[in-house]
C-alpha atoms as a PDB file:
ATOM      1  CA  UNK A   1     145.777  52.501  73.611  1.00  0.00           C
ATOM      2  CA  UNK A   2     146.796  49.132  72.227  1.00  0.00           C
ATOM      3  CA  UNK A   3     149.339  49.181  69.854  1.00  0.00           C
ATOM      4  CA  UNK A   4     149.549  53.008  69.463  1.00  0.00           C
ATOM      5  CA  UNK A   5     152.364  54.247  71.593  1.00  0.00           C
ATOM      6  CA  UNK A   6     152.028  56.921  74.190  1.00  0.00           C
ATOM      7  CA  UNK A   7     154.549  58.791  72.456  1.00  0.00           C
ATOM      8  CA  UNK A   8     152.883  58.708  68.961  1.00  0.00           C
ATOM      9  CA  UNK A   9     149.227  59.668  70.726  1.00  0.00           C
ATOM     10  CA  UNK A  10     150.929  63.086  72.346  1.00  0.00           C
ATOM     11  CA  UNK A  11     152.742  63.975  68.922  1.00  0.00           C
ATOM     12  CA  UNK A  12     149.596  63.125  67.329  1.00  0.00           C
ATOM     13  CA  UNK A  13     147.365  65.608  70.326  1.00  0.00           C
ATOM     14  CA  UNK A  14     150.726  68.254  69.678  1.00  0.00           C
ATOM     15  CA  UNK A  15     150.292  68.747  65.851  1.00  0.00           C
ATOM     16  CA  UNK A  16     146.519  69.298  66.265  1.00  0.00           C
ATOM     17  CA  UNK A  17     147.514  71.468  68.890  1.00  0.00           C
ATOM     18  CA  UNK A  18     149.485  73.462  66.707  1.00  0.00           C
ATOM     19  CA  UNK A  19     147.121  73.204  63.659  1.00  0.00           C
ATOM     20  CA  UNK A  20     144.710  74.404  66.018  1.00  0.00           C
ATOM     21  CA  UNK A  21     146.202  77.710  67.255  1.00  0.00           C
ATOM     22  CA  UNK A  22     145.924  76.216  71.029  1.00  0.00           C
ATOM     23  CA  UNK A  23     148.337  76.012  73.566  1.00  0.00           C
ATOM     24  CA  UNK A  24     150.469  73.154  74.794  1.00  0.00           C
ATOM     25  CA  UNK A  25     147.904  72.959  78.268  1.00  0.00           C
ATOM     26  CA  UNK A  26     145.107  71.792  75.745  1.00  0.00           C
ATOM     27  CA  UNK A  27     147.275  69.067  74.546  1.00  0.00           C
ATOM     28  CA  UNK A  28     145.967  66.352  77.478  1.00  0.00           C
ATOM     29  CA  UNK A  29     142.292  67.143  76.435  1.00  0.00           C
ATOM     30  CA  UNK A  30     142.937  66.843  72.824  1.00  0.00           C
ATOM     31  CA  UNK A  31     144.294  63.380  73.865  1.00  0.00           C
ATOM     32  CA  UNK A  32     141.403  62.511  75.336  1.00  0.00           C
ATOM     33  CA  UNK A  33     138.976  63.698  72.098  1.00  0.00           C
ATOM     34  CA  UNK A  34     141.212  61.149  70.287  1.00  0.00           C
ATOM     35  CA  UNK A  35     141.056  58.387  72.684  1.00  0.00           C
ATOM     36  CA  UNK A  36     137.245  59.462  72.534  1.00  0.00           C
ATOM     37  CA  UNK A  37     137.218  59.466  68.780  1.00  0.00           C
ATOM     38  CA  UNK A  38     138.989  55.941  68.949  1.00  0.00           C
ATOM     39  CA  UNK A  39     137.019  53.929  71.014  1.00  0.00           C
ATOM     40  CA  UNK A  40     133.887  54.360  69.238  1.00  0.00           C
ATOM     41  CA  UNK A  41     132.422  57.198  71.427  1.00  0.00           C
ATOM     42  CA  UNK A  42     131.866  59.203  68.389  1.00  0.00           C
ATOM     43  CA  UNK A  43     130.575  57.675  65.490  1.00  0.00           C
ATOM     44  CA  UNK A  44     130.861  59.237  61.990  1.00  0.00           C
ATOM     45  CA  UNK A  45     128.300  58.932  59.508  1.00  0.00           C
ATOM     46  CA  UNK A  46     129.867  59.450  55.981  1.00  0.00           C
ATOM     47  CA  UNK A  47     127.601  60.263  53.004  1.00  0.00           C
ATOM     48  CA  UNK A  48     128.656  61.236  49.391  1.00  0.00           C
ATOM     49  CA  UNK A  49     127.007  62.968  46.799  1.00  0.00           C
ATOM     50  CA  UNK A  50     128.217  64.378  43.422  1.00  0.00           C
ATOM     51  CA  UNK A  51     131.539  63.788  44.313  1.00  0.00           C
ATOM     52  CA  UNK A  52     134.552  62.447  42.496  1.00  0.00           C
ATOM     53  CA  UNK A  53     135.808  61.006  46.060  1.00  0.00           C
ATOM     54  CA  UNK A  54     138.701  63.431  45.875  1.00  0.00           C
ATOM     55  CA  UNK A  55     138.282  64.125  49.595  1.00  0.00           C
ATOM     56  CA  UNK A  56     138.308  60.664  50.688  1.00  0.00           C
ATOM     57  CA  UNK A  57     141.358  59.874  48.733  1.00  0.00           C
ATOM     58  CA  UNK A  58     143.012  63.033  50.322  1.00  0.00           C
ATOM     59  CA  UNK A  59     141.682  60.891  53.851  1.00  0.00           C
ATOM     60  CA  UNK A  60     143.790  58.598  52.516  1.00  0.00           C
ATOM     61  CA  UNK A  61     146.992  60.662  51.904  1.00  0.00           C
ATOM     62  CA  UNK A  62     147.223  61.659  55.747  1.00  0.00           C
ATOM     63  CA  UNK A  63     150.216  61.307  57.601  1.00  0.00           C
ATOM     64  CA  UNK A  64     151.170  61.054  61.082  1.00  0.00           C
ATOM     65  CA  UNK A  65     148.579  59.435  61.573  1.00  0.00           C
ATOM     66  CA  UNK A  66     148.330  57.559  58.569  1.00  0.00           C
ATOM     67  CA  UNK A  67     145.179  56.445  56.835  1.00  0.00           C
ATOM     68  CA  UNK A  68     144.621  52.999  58.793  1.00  0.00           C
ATOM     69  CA  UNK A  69     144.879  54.443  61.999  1.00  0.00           C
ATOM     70  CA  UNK A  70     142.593  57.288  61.042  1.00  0.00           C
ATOM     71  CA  UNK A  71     140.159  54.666  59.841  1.00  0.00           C
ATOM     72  CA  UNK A  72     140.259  52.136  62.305  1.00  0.00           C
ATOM     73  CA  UNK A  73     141.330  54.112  65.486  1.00  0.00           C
ATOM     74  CA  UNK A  74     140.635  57.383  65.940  1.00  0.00           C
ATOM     75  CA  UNK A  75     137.590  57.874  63.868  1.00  0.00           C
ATOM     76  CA  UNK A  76     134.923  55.241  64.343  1.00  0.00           C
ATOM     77  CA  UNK A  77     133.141  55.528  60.785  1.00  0.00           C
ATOM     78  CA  UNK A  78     129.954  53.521  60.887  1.00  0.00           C
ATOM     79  CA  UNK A  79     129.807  54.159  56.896  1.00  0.00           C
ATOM     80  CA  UNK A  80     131.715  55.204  54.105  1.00  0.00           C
ATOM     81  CA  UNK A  81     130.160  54.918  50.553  1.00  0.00           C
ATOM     82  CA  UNK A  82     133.739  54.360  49.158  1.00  0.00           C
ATOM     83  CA  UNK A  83     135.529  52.925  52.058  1.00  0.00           C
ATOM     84  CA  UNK A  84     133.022  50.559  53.512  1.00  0.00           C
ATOM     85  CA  UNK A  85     133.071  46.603  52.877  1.00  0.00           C
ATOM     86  CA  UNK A  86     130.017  46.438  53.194  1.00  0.00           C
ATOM     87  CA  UNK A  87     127.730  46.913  50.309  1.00  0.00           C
ATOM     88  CA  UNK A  88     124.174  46.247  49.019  1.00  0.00           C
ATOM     89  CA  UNK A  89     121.391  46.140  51.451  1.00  0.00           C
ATOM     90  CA  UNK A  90     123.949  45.226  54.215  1.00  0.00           C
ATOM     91  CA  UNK A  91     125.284  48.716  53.993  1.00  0.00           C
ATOM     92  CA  UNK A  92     122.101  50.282  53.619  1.00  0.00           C
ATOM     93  CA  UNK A  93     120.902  47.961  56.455  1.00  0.00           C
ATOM     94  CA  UNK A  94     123.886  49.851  58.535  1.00  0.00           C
ATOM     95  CA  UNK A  95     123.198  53.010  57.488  1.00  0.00           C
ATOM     96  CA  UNK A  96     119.006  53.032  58.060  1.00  0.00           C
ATOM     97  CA  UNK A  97     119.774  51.628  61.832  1.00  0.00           C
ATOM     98  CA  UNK A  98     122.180  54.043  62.582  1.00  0.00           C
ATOM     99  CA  UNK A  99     119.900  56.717  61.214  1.00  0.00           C
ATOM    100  CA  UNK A 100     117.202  55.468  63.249  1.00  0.00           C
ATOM    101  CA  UNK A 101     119.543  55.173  66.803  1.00  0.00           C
ATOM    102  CA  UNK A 102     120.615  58.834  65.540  1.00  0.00           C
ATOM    103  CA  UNK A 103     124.109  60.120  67.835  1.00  0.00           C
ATOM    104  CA  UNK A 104     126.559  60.719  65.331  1.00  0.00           C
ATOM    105  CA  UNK A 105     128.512  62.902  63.313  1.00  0.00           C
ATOM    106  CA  UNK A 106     127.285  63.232  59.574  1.00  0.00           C
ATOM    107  CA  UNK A 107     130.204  64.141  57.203  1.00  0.00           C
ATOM    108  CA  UNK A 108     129.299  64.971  53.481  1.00  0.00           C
ATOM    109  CA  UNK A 109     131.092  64.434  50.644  1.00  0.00           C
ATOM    110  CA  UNK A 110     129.966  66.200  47.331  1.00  0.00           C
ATOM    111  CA  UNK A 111     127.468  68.254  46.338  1.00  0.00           C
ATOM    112  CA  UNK A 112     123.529  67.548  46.205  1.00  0.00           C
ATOM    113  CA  UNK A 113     121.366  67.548  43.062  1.00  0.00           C
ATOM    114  CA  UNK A 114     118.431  69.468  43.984  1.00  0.00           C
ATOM    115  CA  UNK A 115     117.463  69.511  40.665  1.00  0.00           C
ATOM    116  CA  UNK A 116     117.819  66.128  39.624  1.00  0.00           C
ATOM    117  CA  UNK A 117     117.650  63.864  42.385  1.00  0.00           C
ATOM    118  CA  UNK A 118     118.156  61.024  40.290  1.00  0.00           C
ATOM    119  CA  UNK A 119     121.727  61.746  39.288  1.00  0.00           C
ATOM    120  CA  UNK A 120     122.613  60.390  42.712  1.00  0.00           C
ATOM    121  CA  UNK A 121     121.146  57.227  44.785  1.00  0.00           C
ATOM    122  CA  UNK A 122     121.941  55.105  47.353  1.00  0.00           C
ATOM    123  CA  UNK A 123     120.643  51.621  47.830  1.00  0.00           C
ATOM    124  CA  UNK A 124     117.955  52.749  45.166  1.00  0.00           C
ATOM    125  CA  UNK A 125     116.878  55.525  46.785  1.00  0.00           C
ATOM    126  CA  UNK A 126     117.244  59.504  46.411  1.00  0.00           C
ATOM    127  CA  UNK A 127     120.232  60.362  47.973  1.00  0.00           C
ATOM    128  CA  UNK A 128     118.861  63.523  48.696  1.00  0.00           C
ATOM    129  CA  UNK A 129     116.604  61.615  50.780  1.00  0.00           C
ATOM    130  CA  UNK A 130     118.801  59.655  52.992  1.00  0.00           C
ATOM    131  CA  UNK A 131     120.703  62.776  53.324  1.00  0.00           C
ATOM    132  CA  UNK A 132     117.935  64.878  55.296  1.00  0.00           C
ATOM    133  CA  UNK A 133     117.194  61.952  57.317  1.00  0.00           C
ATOM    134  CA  UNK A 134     120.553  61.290  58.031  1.00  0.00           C
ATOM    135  CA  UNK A 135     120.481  65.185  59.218  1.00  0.00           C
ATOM    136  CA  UNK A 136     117.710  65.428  61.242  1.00  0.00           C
ATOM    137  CA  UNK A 137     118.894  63.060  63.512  1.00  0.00           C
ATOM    138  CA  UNK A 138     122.527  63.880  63.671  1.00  0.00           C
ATOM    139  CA  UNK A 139     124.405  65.729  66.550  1.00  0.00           C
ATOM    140  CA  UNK A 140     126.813  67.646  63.807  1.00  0.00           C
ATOM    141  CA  UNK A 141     127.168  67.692  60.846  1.00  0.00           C
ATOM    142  CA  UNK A 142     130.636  68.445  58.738  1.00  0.00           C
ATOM    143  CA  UNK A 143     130.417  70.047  55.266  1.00  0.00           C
ATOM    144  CA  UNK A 144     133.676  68.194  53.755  1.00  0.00           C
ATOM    145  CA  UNK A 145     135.419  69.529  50.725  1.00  0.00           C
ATOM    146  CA  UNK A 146     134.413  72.033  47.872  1.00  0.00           C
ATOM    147  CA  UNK A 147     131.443  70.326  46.507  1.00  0.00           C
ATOM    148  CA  UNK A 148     129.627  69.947  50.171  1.00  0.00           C
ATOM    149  CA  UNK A 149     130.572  72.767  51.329  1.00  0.00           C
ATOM    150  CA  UNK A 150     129.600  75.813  48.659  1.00  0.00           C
ATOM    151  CA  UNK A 151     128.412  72.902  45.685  1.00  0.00           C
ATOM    152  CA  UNK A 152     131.814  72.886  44.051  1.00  0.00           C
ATOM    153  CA  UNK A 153     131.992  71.672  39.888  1.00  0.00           C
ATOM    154  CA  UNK A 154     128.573  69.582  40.234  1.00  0.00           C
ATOM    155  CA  UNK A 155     127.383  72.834  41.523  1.00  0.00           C
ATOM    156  CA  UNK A 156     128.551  75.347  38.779  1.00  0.00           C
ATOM    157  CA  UNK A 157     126.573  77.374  36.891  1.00  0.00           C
ATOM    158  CA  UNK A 158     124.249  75.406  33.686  1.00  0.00           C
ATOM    159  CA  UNK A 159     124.673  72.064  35.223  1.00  0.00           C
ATOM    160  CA  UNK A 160     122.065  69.808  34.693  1.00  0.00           C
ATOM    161  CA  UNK A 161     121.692  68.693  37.696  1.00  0.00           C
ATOM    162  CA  UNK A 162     120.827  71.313  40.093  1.00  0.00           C
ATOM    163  CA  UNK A 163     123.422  70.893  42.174  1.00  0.00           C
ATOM    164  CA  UNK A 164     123.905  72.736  45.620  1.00  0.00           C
ATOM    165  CA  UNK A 165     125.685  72.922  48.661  1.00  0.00           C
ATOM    166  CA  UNK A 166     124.654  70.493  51.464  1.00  0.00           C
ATOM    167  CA  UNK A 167     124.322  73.115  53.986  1.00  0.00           C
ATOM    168  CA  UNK A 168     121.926  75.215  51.245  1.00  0.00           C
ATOM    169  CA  UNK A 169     119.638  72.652  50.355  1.00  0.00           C
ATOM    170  CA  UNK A 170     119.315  71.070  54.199  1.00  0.00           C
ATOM    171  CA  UNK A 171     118.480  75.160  55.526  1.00  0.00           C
ATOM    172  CA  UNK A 172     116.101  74.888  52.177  1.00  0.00           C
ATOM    173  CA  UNK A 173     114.781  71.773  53.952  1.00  0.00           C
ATOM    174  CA  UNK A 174     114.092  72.763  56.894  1.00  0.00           C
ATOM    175  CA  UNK A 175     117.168  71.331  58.674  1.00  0.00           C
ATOM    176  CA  UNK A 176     117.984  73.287  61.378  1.00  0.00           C
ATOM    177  CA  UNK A 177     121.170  71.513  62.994  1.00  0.00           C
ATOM    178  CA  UNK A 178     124.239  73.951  62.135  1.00  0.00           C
ATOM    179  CA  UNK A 179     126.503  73.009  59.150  1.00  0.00           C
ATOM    180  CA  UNK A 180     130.652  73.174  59.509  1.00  0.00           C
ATOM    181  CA  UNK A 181     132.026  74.175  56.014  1.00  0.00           C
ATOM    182  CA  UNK A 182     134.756  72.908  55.536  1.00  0.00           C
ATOM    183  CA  UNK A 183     136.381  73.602  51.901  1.00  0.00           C
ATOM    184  CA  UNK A 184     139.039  72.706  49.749  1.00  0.00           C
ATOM    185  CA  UNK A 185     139.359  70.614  46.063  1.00  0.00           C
ATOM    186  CA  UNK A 186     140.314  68.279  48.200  1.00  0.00           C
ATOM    187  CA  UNK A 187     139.539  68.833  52.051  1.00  0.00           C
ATOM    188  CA  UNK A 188     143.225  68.827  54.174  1.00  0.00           C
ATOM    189  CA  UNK A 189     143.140  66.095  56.709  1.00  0.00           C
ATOM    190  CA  UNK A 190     144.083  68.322  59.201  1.00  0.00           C
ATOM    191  CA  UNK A 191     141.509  70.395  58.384  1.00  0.00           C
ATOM    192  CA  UNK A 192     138.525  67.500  59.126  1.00  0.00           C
ATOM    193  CA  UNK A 193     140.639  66.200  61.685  1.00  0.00           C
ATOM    194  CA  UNK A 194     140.963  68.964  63.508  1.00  0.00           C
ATOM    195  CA  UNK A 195     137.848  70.049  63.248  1.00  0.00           C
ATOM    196  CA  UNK A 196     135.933  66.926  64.643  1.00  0.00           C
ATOM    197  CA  UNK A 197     138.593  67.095  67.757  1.00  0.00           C
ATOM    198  CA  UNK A 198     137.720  70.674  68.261  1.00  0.00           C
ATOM    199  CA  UNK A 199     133.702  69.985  68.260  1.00  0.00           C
ATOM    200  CA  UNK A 200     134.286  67.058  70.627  1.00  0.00           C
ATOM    201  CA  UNK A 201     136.573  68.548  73.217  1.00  0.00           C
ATOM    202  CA  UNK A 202     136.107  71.741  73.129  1.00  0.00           C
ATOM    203  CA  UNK A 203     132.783  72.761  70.920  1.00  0.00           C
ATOM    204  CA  UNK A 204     132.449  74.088  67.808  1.00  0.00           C
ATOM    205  CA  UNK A 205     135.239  76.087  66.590  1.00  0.00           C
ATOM    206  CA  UNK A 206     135.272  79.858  66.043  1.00  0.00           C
ATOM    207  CA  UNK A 207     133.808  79.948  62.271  1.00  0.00           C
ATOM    208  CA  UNK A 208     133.606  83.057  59.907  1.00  0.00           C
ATOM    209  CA  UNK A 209     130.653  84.139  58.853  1.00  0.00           C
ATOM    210  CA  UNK A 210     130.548  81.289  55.857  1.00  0.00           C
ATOM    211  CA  UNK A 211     130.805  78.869  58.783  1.00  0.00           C
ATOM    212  CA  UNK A 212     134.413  77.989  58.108  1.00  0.00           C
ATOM    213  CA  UNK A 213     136.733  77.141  61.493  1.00  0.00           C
ATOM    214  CA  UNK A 214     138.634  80.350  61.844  1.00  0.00           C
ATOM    215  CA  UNK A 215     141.742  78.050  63.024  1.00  0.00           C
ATOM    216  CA  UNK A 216     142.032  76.739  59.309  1.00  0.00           C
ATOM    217  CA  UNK A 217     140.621  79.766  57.085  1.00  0.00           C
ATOM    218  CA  UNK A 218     141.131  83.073  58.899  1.00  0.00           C
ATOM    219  CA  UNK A 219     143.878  84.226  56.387  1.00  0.00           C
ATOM    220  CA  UNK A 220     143.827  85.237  52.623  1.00  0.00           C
ATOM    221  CA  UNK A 221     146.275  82.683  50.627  1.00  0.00           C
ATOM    222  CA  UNK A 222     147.758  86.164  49.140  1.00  0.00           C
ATOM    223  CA  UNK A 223     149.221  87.246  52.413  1.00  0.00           C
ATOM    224  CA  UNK A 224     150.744  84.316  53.512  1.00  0.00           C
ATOM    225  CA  UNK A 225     152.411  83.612  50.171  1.00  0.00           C
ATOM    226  CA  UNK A 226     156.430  82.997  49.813  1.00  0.00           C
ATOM    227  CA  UNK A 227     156.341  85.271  46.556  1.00  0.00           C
ATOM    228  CA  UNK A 228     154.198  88.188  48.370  1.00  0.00           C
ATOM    229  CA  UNK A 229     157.514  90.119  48.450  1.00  0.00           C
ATOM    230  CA  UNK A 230     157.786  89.521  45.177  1.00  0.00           C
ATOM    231  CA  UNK A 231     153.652  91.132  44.723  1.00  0.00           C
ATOM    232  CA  UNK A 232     154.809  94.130  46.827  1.00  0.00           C
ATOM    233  CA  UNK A 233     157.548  95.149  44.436  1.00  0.00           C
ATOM    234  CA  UNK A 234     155.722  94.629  41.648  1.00  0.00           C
ATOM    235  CA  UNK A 235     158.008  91.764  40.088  1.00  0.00           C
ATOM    236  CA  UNK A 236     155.387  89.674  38.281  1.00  0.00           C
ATOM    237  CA  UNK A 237     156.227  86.323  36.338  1.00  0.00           C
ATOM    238  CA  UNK A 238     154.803  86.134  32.761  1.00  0.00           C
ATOM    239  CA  UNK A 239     155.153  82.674  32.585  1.00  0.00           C
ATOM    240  CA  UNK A 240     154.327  79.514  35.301  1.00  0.00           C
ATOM    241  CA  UNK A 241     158.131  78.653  35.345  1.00  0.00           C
ATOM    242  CA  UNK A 242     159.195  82.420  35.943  1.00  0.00           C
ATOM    243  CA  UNK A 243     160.089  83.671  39.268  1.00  0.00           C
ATOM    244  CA  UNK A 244     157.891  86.460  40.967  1.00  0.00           C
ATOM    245  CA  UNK A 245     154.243  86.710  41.512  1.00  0.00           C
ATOM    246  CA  UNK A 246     151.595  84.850  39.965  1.00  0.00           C
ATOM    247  CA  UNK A 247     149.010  87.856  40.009  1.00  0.00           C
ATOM    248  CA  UNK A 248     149.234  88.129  36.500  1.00  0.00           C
ATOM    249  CA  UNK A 249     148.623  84.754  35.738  1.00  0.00           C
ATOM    250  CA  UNK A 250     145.439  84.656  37.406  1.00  0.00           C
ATOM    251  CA  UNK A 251     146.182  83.390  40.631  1.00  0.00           C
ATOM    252  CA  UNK A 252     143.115  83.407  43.337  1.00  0.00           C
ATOM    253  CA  UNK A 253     145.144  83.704  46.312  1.00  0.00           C
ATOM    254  CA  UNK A 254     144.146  87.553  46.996  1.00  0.00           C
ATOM    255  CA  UNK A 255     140.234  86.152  47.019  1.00  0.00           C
ATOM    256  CA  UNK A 256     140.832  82.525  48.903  1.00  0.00           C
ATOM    257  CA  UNK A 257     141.072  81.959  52.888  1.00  0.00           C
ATOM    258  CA  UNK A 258     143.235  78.755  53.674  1.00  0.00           C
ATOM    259  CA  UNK A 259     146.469  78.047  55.597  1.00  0.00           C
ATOM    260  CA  UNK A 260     148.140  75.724  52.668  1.00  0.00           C
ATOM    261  CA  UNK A 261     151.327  77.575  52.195  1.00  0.00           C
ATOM    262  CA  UNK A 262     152.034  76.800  55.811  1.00  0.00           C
ATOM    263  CA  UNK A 263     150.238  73.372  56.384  1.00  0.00           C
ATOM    264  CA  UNK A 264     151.380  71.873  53.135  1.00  0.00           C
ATOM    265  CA  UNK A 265     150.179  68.573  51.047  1.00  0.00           C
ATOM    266  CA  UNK A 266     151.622  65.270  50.878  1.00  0.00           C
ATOM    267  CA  UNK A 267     152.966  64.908  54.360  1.00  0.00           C
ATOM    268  CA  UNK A 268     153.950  68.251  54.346  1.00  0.00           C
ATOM    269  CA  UNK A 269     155.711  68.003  50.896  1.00  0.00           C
ATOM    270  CA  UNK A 270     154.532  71.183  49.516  1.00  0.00           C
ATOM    271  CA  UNK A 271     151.252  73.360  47.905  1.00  0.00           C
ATOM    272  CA  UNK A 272     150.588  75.020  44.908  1.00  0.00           C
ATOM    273  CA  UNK A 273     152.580  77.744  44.629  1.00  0.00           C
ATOM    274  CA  UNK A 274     155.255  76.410  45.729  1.00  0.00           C
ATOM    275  CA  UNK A 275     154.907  73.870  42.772  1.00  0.00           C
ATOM    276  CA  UNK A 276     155.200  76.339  40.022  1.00  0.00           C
ATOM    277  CA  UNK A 277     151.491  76.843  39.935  1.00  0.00           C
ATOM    278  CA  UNK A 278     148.986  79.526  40.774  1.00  0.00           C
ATOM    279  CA  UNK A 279     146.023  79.303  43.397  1.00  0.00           C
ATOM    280  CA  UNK A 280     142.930  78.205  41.840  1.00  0.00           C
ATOM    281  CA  UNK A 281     140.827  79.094  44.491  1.00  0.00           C
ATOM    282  CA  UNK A 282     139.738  75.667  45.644  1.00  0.00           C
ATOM    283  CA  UNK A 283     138.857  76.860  48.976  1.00  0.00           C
ATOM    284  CA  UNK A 284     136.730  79.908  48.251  1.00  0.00           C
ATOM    285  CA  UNK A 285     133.168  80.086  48.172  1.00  0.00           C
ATOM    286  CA  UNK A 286     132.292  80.674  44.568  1.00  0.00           C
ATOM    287  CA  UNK A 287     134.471  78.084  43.125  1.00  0.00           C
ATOM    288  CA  UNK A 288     134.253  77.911  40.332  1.00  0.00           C
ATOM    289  CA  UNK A 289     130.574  78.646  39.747  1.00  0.00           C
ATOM    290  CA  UNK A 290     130.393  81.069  37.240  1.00  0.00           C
ATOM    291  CA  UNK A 291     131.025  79.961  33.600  1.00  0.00           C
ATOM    292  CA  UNK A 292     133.460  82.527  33.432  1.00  0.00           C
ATOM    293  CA  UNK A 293     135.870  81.178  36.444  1.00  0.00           C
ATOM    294  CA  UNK A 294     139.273  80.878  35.738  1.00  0.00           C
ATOM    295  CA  UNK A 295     141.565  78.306  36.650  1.00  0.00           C
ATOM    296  CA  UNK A 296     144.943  79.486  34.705  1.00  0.00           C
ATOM    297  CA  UNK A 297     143.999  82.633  32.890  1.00  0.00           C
ATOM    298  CA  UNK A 298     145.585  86.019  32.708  1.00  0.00           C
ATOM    299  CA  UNK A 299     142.090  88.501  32.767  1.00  0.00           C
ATOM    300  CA  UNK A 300     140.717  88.026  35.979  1.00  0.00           C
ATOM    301  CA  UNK A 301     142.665  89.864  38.664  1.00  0.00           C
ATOM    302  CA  UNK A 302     143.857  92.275  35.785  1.00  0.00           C
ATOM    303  CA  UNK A 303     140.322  93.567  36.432  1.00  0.00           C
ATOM    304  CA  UNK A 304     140.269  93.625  39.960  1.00  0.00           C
END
């Protein structure tokens, strides 16, 4: 393993053990996914769409391991459109020939635009081109982040552009290799992390019926809250700096499956809640597609 320590490679395999929902005897072949992941013997494929590169930046923000290992050791990523030094016809030199060898996982970033493919090209081309060639010959493919995964704000209603989901407009396309959602404005590392792991070691994950990894997104937001208690008895806050439940002030966790208030953000620093702030929903499925979507209003769940 180089210059990562054994001892750093089994906390590493014991936190995606945990974040996993497995038990400590799966913690040897999780190492071995990562030592997998590392050398190479998984490539990743990442493409972006309508994106504002949130969820590469939240790549970025990962912790234990950090960023550079992610990037250079366990995850051998032939191509990033933001991340890459390579530019130009290099990259897309790099990208065509691994295309054409095929054996990799495709991750995408953002949101497609069916409806305009010129809002988004690579190397001069569609992107919504290179992205259902880069599917066809792909061995998974990984949904990453709101837009990808149900078409996000590119994909809300009026827009221009036509945007969609990736999995929506490659089933549209006739791409029949299944498509891991995996949500969130941005994605968690954990979340992408653990998922790849999980497909390599030990197949694809348990997902819901939106195709979601059960490990990360089995539980409502709502019930897993530090101010449910406060929901139960009815003590509401009227304003974001009040203490007591954010029902009232629109918050989404009641509609939105994701494990935040126990994963956390920023190296486990904290979530939204927590923060003085109500769930927006980031993970759900119809965010925030319809005009009338609230981030911060007090009408919504009033009606629910």
């Amino acid at each position: 393993m180089s210059d990562i320590t054994r001892r750093a490679f089994i906390q590493l395999s014991v936190k995606l053990a945990a974040a996993m929902g497995l038990s400590a005897s799966a913690i040897p072949r999780i190492a071995e996914a990562l030592d997998e992941i590392r050398s190479g013997t998984i490539p990743v494929l990442w493409l972006q769409g309508l994106s504002c590169s949130g969820c590469s930046v939240s790549l970025l923000n990962s912790d234990n391991p950090g960023p550079l290992r992610i990037l250079t050791r366990y995850l051998s990523v032939l191509f990033h459109s933001t991340l890459s030094t390579a530019t130009g016809a290099v990259g897309m030199e790099i990208v065509r020939n691994r295309i054409d060898a095929g054996g990799y996982c495709l991750i995408v970033e953002g949101s497609v635009p069916r409806g305009m493919p010129g809002a988004c090209k690579m190397g001069g081309d569609y992107f919504t081109d290179a992205l259902l060639q880069a599917a066809a010959n792909a061995d998974s493919i990984i949904a990453a982040g709101a837009c990808a995964a149900f078409g996000g704000i590119p994909g809300a209603e009026n827009s221009p552009t036509g945007a969609v989901s990736a999995p929506d407009f490659l089933e549209r396309n006739g791409i029949s290799t299944p498509v891991i959602r995996i949500p969130g404005c941005p994605v968690h590392p954990d979340w992408l992390v653990g998922t790849l792991v999980h497909a390599l070691k030990f197949g694809v994950p348990d997902l819901d019926a939106q195709r979601r990894p059960r490990m990360f997104f089995s539980r409502l937001v709502h019930d897993q809250c530090p101010r449910f208690a406060d929901y139960e008895r009815e003590r509401f806050a009227k304003t974001f700096a009040d203490e007591g439940c954010f029902f009232k002030l629109g918050c989404l966790g009641p509609l939105t499956h994701a494990d935040c208030s126990l994963r956390l953000w920023n190296s486990g620093t904290n979530f939204c809640i927590n923060a003085g702030a109500p769930c927006i929903g980031c993970a759900a499925e119809d965010f925030p597609q319809a005009v009338s979507f609230p981030l911060f209003t007090k009408t919504l769940l009033e009606k629910v």
